[in-house]
PDB file of N, CA and C in Angstrom:
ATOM      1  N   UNK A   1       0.821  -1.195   0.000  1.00  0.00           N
ATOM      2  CA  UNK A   1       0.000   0.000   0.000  1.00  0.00           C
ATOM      3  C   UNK A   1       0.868   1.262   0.000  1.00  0.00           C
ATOM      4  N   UNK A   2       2.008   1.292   0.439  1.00  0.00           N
ATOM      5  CA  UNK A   2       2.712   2.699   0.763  1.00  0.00           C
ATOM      6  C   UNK A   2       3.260   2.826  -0.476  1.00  0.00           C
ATOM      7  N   UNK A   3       3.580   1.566  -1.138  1.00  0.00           N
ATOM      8  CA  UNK A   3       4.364   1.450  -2.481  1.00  0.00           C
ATOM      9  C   UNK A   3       3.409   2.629  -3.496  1.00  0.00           C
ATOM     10  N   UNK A   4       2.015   2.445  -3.009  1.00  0.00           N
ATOM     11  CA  UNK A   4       1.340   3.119  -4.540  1.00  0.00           C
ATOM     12  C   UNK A   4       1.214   4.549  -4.085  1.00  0.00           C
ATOM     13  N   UNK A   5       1.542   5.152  -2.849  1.00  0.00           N
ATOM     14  CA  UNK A   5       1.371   6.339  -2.334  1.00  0.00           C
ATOM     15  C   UNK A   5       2.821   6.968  -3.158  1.00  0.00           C
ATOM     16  N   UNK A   6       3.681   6.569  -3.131  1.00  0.00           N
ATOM     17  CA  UNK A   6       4.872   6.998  -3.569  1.00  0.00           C
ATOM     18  C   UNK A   6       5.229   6.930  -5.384  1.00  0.00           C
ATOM     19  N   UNK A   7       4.342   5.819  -5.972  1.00  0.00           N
ATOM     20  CA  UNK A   7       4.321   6.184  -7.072  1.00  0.00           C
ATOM     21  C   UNK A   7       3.835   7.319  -7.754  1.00  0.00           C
ATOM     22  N   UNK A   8       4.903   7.445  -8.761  1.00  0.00           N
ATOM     23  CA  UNK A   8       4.505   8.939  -9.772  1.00  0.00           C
ATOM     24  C   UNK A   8       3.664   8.998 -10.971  1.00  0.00           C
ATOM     25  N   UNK A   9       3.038   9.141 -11.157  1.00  0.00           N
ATOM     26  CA  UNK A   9       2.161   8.914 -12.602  1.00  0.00           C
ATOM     27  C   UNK A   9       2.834  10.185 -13.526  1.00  0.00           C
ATOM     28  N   UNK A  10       3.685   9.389 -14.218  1.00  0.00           N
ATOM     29  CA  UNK A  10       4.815  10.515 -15.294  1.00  0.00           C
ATOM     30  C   UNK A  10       3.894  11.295 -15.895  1.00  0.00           C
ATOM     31  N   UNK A  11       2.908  10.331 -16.859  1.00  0.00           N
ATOM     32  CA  UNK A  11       2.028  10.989 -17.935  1.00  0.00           C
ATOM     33  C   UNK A  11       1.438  12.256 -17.228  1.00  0.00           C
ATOM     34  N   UNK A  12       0.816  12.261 -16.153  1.00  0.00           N
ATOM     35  CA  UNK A  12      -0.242  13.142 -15.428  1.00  0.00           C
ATOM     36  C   UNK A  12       0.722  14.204 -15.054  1.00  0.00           C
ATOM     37  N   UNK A  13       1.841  13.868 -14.580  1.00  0.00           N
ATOM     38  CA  UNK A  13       3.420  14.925 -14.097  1.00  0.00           C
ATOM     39  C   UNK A  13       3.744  16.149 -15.170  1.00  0.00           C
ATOM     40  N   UNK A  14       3.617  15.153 -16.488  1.00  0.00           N
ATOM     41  CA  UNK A  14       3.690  16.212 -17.272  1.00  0.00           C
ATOM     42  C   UNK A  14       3.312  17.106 -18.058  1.00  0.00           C
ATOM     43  N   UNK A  15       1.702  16.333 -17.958  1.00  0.00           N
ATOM     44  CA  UNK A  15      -0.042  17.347 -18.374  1.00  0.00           C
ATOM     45  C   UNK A  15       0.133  18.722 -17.689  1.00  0.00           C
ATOM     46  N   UNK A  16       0.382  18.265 -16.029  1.00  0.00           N
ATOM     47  CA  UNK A  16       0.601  19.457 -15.049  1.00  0.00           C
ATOM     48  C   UNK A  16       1.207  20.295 -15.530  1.00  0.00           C
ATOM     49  N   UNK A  17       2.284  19.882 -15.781  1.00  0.00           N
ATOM     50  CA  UNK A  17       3.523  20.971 -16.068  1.00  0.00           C
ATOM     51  C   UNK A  17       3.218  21.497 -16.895  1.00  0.00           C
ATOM     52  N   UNK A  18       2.932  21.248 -18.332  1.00  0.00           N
ATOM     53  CA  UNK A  18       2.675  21.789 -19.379  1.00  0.00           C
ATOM     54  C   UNK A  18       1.846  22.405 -19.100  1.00  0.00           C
ATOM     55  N   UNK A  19       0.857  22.469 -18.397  1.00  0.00           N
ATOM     56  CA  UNK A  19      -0.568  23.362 -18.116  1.00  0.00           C
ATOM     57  C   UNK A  19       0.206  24.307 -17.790  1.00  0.00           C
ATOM     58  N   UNK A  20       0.661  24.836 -16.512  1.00  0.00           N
ATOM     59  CA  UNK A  20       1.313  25.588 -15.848  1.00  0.00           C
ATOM     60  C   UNK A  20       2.388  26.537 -16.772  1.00  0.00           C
ATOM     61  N   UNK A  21       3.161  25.630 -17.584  1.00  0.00           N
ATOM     62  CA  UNK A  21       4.106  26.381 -18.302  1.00  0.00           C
ATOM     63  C   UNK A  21       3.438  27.259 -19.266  1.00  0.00           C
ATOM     64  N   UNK A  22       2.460  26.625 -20.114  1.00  0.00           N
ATOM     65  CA  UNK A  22       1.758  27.699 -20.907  1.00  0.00           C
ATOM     66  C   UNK A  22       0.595  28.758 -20.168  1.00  0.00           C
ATOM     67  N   UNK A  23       0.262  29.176 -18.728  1.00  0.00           N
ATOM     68  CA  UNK A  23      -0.701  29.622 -18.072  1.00  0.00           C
ATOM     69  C   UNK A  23       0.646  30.718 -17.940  1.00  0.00           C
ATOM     70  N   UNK A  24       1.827  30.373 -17.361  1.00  0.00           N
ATOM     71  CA  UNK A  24       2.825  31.901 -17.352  1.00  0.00           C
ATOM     72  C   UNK A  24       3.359  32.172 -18.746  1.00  0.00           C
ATOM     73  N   UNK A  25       3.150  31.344 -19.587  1.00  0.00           N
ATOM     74  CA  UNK A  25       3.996  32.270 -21.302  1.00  0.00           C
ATOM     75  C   UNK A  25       2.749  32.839 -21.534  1.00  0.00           C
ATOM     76  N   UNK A  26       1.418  32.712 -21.286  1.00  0.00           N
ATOM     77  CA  UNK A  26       0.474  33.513 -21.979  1.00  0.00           C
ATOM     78  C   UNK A  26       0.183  34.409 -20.831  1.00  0.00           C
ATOM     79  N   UNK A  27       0.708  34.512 -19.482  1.00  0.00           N
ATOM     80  CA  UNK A  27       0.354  35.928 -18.567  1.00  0.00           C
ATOM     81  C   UNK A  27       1.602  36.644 -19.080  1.00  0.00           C
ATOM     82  N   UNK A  28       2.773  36.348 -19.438  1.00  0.00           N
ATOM     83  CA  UNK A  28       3.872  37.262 -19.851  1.00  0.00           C
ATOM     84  C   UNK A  28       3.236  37.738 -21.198  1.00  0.00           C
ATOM     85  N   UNK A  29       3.118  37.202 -22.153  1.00  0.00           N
ATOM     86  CA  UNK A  29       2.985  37.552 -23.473  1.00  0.00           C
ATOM     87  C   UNK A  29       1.855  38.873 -23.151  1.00  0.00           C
ATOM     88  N   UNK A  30       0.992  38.483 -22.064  1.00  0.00           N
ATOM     89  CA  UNK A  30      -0.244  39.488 -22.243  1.00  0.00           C
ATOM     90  C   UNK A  30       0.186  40.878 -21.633  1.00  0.00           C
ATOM     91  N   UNK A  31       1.596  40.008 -20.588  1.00  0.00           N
ATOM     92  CA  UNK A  31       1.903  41.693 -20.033  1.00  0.00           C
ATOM     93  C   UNK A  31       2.425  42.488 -21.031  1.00  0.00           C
ATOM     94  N   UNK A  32       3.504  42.004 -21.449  1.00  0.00           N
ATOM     95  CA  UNK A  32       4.226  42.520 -22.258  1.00  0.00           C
ATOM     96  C   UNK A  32       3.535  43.164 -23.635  1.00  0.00           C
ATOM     97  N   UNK A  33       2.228  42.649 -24.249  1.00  0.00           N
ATOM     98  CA  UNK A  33       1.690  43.107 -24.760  1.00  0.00           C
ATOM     99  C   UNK A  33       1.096  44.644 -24.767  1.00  0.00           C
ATOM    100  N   UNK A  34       0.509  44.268 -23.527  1.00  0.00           N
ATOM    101  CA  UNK A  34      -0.052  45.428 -22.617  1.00  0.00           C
ATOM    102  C   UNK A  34       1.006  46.604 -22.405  1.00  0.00           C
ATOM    103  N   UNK A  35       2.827  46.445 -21.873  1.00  0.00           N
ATOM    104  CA  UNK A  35       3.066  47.321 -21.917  1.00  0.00           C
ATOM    105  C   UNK A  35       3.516  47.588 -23.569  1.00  0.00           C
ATOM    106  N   UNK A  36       3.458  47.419 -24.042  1.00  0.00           N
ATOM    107  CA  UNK A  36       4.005  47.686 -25.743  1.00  0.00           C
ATOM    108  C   UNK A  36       2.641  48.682 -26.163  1.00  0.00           C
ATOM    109  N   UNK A  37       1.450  48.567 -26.135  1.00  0.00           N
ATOM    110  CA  UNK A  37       0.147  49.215 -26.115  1.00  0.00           C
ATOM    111  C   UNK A  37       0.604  50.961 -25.674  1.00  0.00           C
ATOM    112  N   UNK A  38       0.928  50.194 -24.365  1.00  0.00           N
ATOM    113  CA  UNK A  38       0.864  51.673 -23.126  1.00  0.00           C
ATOM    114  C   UNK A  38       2.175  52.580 -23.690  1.00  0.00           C
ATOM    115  N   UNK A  39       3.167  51.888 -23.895  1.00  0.00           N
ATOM    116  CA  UNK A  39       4.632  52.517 -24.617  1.00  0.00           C
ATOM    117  C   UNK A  39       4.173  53.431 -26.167  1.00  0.00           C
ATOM    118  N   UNK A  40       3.525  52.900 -26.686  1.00  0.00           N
ATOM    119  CA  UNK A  40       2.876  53.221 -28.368  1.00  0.00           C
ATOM    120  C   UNK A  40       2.016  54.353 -28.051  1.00  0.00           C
ATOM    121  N   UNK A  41       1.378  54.305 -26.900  1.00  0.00           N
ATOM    122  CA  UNK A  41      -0.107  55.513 -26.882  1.00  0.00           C
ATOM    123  C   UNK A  41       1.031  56.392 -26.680  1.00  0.00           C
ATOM    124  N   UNK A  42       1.377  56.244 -24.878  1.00  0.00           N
ATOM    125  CA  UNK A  42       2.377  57.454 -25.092  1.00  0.00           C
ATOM    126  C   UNK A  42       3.184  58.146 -26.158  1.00  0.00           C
ATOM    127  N   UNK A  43       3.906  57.169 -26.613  1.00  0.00           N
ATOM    128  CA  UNK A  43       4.333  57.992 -28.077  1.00  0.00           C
ATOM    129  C   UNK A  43       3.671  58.454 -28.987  1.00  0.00           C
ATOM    130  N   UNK A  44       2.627  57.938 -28.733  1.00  0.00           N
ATOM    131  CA  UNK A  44       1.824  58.867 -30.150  1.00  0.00           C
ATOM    132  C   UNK A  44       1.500  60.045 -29.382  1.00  0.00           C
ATOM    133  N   UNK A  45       0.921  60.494 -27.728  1.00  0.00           N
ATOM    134  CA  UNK A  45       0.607  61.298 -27.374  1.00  0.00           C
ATOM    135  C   UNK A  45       1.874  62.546 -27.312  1.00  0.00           C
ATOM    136  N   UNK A  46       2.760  62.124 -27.189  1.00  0.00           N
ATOM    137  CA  UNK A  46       4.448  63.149 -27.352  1.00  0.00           C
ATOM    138  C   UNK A  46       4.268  63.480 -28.649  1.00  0.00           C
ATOM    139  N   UNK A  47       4.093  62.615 -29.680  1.00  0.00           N
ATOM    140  CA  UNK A  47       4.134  63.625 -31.258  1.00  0.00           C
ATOM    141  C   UNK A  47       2.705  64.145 -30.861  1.00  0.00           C
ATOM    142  N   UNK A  48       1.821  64.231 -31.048  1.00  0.00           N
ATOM    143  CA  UNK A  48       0.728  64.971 -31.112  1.00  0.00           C
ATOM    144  C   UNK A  48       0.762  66.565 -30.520  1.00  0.00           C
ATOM    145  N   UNK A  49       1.480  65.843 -29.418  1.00  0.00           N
ATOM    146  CA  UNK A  49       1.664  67.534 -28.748  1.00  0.00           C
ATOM    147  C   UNK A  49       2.571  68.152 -29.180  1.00  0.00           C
ATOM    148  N   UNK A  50       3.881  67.462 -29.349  1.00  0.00           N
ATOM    149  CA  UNK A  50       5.050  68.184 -30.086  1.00  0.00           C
ATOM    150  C   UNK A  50       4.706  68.929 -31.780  1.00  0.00           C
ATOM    151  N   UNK A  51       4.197  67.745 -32.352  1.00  0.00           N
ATOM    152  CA  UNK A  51       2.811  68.950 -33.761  1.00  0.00           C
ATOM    153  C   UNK A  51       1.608  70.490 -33.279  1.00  0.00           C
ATOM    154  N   UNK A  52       1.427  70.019 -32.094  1.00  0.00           N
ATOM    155  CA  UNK A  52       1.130  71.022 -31.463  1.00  0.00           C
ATOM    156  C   UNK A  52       1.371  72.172 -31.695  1.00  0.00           C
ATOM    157  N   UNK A  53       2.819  72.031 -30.599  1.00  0.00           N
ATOM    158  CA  UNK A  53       3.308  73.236 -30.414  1.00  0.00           C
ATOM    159  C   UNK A  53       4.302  73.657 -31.169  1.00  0.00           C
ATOM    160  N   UNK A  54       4.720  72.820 -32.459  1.00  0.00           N
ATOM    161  CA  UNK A  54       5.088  73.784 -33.993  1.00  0.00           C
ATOM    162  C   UNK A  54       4.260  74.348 -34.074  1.00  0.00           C
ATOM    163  N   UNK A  55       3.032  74.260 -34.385  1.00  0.00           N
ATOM    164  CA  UNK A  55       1.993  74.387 -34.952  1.00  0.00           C
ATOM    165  C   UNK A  55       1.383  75.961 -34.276  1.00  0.00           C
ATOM    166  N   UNK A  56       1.870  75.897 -33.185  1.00  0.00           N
ATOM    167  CA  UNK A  56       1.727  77.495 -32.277  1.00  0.00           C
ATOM    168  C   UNK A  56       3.063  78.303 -32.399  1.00  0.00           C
ATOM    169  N   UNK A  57       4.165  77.747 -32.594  1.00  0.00           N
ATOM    170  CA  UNK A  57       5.290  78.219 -33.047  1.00  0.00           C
ATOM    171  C   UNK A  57       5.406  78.990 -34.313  1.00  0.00           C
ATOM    172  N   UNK A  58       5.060  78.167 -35.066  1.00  0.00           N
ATOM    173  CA  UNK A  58       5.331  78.770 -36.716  1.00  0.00           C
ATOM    174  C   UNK A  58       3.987  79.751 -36.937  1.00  0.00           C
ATOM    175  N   UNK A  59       2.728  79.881 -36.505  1.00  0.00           N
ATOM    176  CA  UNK A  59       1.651  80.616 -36.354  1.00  0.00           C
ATOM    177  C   UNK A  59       2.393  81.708 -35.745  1.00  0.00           C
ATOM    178  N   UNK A  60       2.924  82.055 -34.918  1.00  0.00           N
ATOM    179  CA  UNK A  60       3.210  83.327 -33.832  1.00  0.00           C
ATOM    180  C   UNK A  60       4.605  83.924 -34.947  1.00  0.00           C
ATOM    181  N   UNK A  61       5.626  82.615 -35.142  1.00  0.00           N
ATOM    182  CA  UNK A  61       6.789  83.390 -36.364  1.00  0.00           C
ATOM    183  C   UNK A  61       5.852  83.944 -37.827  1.00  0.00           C
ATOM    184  N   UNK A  62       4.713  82.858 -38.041  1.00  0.00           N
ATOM    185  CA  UNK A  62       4.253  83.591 -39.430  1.00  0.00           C
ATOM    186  C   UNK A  62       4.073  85.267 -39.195  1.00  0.00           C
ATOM    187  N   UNK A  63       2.989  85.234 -37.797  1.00  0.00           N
ATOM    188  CA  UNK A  63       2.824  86.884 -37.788  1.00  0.00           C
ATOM    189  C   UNK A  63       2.968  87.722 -37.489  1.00  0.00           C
ATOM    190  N   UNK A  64       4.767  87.537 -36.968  1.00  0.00           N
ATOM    191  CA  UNK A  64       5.516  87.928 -36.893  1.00  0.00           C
ATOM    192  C   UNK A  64       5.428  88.858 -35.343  1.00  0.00           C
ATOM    193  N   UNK A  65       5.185  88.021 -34.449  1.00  0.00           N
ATOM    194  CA  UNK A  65       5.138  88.140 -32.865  1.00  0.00           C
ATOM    195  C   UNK A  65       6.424  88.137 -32.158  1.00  0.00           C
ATOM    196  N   UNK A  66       7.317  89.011 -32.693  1.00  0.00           N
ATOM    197  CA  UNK A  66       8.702  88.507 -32.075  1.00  0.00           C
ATOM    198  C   UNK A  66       9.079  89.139 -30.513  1.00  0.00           C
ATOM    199  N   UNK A  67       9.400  88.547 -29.766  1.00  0.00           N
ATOM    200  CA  UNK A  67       9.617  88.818 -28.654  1.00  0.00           C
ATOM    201  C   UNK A  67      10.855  89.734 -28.665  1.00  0.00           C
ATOM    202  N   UNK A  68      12.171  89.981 -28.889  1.00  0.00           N
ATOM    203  CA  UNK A  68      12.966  90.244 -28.575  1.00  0.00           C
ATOM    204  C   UNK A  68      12.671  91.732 -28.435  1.00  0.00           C
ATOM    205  N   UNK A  69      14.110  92.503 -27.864  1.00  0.00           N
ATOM    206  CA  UNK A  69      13.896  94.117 -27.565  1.00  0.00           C
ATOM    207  C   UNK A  69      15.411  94.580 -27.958  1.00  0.00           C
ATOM    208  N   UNK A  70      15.509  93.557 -29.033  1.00  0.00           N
ATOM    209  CA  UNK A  70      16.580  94.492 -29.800  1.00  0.00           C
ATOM    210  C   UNK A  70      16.556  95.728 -30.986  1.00  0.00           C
ATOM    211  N   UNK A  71      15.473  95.375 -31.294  1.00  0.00           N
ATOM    212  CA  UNK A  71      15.092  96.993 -32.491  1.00  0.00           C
ATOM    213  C   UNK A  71      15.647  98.230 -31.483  1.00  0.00           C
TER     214      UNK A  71
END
């Protein structure tokens, strides 16, 4: 009786495992996904604003708003 307590059932050993191994490659893949998402918005949100504020730049040089007080 103690004999079958100590036996390993390989096949079932390695269903487990495999379950397990693919349950963390698909929580990584999803993080990593996720931050690649979050990395991309931000960058698109830095150009958007940086078009921006050419965009208020070259408006103020077109009409000729110059700050300086050298004249």
């Amino acid at each position: 009786m103690r004999w079958r307590l100590l036996k390993l059932d390989i096949p079932y050993l390695v269903g487990e495992l495999f379950i397990v191994i693919l349950g963390v490659s698909i929580a990584l893949a999803a993080d990593q996904w996720r931050q690649s998402r979050n990395s991309n918005d931000l960058a698109n949100q830095y150009v958007s604003r940086l078009i921006q504020d050419l965009d208020v730049d070259i408006n103020r040089w077109g009409r000729g708003s110059r700050t300086d007080n050298y004249r």
